[in-house]
N, C-alpha and C. Protein backbone atom coordinates (compact mmCIF):
# COMPACT_ATOMS: atom_id res chain seq x y z
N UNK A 1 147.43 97.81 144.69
CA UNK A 1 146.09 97.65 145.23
C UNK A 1 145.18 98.77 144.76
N UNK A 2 145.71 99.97 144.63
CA UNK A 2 144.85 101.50 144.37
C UNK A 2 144.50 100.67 143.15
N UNK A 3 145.84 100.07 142.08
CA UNK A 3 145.08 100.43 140.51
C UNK A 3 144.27 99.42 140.75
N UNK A 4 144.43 97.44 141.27
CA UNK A 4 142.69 97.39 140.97
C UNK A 4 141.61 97.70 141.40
N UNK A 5 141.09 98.78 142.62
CA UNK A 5 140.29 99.07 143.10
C UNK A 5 139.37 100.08 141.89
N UNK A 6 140.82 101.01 141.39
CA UNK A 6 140.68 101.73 140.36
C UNK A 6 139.66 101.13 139.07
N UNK A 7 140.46 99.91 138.74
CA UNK A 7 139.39 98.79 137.66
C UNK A 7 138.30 98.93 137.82
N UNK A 8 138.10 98.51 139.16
CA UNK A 8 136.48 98.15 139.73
C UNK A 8 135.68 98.97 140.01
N UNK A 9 136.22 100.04 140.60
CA UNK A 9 135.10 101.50 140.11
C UNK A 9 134.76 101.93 138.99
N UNK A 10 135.75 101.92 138.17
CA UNK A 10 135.40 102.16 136.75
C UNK A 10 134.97 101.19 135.90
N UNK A 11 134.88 100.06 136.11
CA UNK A 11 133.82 99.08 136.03
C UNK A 11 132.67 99.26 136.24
N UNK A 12 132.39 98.88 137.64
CA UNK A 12 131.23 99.32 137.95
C UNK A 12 130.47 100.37 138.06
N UNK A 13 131.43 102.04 137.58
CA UNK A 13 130.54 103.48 137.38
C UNK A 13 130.21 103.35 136.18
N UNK A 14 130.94 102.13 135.17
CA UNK A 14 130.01 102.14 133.89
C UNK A 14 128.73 101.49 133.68
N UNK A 15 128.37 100.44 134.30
CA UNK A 15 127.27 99.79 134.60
C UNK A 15 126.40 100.99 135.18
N UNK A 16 126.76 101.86 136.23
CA UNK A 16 125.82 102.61 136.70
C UNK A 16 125.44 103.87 135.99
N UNK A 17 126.26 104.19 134.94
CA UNK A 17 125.99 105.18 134.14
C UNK A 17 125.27 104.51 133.09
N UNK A 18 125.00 103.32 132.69
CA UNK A 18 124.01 102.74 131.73
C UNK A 18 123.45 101.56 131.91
N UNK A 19 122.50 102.29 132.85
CA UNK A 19 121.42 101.10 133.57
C UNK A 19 120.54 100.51 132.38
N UNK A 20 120.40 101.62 131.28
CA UNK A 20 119.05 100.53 130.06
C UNK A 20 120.25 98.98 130.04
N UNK A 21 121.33 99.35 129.83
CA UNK A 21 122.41 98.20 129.00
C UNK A 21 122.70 96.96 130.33
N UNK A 22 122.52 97.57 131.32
CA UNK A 22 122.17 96.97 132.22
C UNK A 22 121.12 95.47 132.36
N UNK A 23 119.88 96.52 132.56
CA UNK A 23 118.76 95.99 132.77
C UNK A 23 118.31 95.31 131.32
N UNK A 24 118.58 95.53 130.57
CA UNK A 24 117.83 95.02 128.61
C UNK A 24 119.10 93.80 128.45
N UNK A 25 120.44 94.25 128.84
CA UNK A 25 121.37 93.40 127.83
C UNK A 25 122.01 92.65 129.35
N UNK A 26 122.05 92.91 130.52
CA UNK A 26 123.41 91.73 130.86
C UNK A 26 122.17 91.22 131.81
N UNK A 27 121.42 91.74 132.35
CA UNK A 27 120.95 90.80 133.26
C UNK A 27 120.03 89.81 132.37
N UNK A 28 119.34 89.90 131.41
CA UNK A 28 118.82 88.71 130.77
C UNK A 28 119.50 87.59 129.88
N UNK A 29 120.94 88.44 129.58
CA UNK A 29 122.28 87.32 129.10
C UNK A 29 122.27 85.94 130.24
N UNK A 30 122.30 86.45 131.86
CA UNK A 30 122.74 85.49 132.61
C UNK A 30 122.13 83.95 132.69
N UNK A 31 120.41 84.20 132.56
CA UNK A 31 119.49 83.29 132.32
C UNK A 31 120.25 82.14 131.01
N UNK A 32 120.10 83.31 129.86
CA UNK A 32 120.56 82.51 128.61
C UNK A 32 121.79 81.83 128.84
N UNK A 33 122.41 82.11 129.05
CA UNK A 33 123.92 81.49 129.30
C UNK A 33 123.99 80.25 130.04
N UNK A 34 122.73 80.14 131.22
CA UNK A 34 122.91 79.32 131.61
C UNK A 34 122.10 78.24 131.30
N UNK A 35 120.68 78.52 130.41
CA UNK A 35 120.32 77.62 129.29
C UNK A 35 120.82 76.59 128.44
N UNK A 36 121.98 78.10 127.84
CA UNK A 36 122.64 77.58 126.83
C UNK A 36 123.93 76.30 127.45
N UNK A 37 124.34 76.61 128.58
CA UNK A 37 125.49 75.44 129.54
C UNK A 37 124.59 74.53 129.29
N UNK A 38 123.14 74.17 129.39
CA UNK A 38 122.71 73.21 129.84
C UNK A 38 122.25 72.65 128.74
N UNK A 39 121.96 73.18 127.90
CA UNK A 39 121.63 72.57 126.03
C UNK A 39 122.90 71.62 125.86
N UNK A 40 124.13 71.94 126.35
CA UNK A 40 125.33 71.05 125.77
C UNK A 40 125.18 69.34 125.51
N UNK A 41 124.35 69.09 126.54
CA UNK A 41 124.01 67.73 126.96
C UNK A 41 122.88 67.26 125.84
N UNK A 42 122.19 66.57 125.23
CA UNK A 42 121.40 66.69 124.19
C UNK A 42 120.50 65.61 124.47
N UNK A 43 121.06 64.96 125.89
CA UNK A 43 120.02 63.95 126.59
C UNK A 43 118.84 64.35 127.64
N UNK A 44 119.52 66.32 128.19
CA UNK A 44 118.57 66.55 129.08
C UNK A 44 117.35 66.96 128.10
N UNK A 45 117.52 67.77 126.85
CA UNK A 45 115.96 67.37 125.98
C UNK A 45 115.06 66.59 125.92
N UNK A 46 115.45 65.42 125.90
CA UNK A 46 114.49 64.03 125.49
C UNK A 46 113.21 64.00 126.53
N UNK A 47 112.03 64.50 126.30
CA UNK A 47 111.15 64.26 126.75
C UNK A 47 109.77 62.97 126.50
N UNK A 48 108.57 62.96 127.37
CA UNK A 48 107.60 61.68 126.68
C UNK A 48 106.86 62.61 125.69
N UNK A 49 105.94 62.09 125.47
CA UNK A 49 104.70 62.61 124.70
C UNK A 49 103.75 63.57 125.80
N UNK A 50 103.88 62.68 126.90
CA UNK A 50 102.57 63.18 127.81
C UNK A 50 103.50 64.43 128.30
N UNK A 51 104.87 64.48 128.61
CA UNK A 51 105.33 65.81 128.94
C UNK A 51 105.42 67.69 127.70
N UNK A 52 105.31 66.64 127.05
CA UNK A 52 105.40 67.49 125.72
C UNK A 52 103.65 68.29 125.66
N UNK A 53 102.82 67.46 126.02
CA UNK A 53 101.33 67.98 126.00
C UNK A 53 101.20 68.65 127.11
N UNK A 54 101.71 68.53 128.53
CA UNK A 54 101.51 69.48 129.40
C UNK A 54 102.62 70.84 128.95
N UNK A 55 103.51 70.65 128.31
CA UNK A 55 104.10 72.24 128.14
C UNK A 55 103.49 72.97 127.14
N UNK A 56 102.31 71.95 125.94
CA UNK A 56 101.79 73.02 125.23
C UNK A 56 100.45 73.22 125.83
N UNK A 57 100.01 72.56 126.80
CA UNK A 57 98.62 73.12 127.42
C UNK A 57 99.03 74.32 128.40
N UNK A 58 100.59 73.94 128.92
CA UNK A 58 100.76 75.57 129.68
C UNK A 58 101.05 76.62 129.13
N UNK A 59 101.46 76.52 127.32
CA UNK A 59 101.51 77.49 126.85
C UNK A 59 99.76 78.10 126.43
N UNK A 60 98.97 77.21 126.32
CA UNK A 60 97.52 77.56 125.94
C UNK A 60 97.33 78.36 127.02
N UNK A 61 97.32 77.63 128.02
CA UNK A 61 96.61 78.70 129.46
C UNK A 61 97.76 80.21 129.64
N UNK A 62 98.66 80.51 129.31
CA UNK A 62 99.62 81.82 129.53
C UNK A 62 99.05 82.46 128.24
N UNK A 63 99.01 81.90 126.78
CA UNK A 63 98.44 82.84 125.79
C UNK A 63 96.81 83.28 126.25
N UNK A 64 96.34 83.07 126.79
CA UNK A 64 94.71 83.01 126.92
C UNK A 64 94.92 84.08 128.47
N UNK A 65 95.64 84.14 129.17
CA UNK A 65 95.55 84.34 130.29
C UNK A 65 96.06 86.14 129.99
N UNK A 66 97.15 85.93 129.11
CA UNK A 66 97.81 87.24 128.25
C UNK A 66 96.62 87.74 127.06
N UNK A 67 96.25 87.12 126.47
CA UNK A 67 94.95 87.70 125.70
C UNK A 67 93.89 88.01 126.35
N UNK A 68 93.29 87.69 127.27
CA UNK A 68 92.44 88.33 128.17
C UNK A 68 93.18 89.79 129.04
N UNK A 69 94.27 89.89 129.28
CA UNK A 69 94.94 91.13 130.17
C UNK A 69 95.00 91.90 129.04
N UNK A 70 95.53 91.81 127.49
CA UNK A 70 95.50 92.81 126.52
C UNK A 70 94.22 93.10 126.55
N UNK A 71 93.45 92.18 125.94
CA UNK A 71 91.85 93.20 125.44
C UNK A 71 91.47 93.71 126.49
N UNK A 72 92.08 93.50 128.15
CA UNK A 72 90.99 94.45 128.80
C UNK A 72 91.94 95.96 128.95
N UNK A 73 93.59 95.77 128.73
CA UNK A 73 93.78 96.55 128.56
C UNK A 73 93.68 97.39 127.91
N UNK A 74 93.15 97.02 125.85
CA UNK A 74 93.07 98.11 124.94
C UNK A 74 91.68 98.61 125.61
N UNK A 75 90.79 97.89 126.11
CA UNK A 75 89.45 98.57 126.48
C UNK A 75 89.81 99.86 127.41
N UNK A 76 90.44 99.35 128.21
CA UNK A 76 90.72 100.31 129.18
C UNK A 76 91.36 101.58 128.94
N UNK A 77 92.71 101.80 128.17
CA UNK A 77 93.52 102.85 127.51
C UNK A 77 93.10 103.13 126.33
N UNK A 78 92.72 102.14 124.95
CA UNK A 78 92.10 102.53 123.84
C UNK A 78 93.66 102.49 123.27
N UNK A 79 94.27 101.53 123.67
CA UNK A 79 95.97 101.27 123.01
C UNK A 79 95.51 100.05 121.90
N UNK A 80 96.13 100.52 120.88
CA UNK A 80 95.78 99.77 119.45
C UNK A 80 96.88 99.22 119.80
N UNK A 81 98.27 98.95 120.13
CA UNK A 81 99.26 98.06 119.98
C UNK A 81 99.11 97.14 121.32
N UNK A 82 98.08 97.54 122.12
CA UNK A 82 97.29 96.01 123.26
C UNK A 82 96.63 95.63 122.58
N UNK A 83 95.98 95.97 121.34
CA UNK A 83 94.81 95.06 120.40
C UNK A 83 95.52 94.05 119.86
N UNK A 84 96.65 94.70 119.18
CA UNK A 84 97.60 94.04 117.92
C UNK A 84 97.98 92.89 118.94
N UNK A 85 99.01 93.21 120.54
CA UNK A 85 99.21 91.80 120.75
C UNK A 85 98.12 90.99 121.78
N UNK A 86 97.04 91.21 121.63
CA UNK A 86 95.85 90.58 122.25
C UNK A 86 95.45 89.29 120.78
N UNK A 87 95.56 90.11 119.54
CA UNK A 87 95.00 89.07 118.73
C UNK A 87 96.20 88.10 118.54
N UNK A 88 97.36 88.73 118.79
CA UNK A 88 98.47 88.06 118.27
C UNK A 88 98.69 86.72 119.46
N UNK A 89 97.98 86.49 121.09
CA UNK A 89 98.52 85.47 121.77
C UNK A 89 97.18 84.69 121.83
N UNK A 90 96.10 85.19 121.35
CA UNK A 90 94.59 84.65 121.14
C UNK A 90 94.89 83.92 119.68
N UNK A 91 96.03 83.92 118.63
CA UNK A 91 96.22 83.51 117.73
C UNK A 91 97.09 82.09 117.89
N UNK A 92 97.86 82.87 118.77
CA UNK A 92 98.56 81.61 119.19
C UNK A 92 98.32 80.56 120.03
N UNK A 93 97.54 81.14 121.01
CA UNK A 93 97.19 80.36 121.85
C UNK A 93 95.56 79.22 121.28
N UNK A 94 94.73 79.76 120.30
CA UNK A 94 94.47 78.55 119.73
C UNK A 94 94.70 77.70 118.89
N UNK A 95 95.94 78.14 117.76
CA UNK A 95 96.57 76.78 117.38
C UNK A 95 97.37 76.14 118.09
N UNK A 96 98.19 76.50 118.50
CA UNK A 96 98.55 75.36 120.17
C UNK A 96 97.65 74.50 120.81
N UNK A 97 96.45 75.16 120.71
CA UNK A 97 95.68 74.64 121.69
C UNK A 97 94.88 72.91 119.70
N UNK A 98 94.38 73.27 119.16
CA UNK A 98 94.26 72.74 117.88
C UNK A 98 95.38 71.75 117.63
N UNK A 99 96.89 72.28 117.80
CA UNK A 99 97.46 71.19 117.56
C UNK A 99 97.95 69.93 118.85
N UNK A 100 98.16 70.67 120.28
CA UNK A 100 98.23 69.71 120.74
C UNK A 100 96.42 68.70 121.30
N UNK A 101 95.52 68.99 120.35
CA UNK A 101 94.31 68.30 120.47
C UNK A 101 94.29 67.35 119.22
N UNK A 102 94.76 67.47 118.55
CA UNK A 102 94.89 66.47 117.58
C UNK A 102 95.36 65.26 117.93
N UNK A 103 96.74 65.06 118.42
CA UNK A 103 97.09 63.71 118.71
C UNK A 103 96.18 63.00 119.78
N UNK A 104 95.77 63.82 120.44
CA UNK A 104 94.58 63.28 121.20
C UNK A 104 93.45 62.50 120.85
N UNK A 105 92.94 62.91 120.08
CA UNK A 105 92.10 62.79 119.10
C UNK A 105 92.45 61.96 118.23
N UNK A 106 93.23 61.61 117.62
CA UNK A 106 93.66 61.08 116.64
C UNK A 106 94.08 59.42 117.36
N UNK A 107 94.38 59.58 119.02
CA UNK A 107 94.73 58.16 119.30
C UNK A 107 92.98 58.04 120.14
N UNK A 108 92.12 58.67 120.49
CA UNK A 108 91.38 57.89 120.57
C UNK A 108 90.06 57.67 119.44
């Protein structure tokens, strides 16, 4: 009983002696992992058209919503790498926005 208690402290005093590896590498593994269980199936993908246009209009509104919080942040600090990714989700967020307006457009 001592030695696995033994395991498990020294288990877990290594986790607590390297919280970055922690916090950067296992707790965002758990998400993925369980993504990835759920990719196995290749039927839960299959979406319509009209669902496919609301996930790129919610990506329009999060890039726009994130490009507005950068530029007011470079205004605010005068941080050139809040500029860099202010243009970079203002970039993205209007061809997203351009391409899911096309099929729109294009069927009426």
């Amino acid at each position: 009983m001592s030695r696995l208690s033994h395991s498990f402290n020294s288990f877990f005093s290594f986790f607590s002696k390297n919280e970055t590896l922690t916090k950067y590498t296992i707790v965002p593994s758990i998400p993925l992992l369980i993504i990835s269980i759920l990719s196995i199936n290749s039927n839960t993908w299959v979406l319509s058209e009209i669902h496919h246009f609301y996930i790129e209009m919610f990506a329009v509104i999060l890039a726009s919503i994130l490009s507005f919080y950068y530029v007011s942040r470079y205004r605010t600090l005068d941080d050139k790498f809040s500029l860099f990714l202010e243009i970079g989700f203002l970039t993205m967020g209007t061809l997203v926005a351009e391409i899911a307006e096309c099929p729109v457009l294009i069927i009426k």
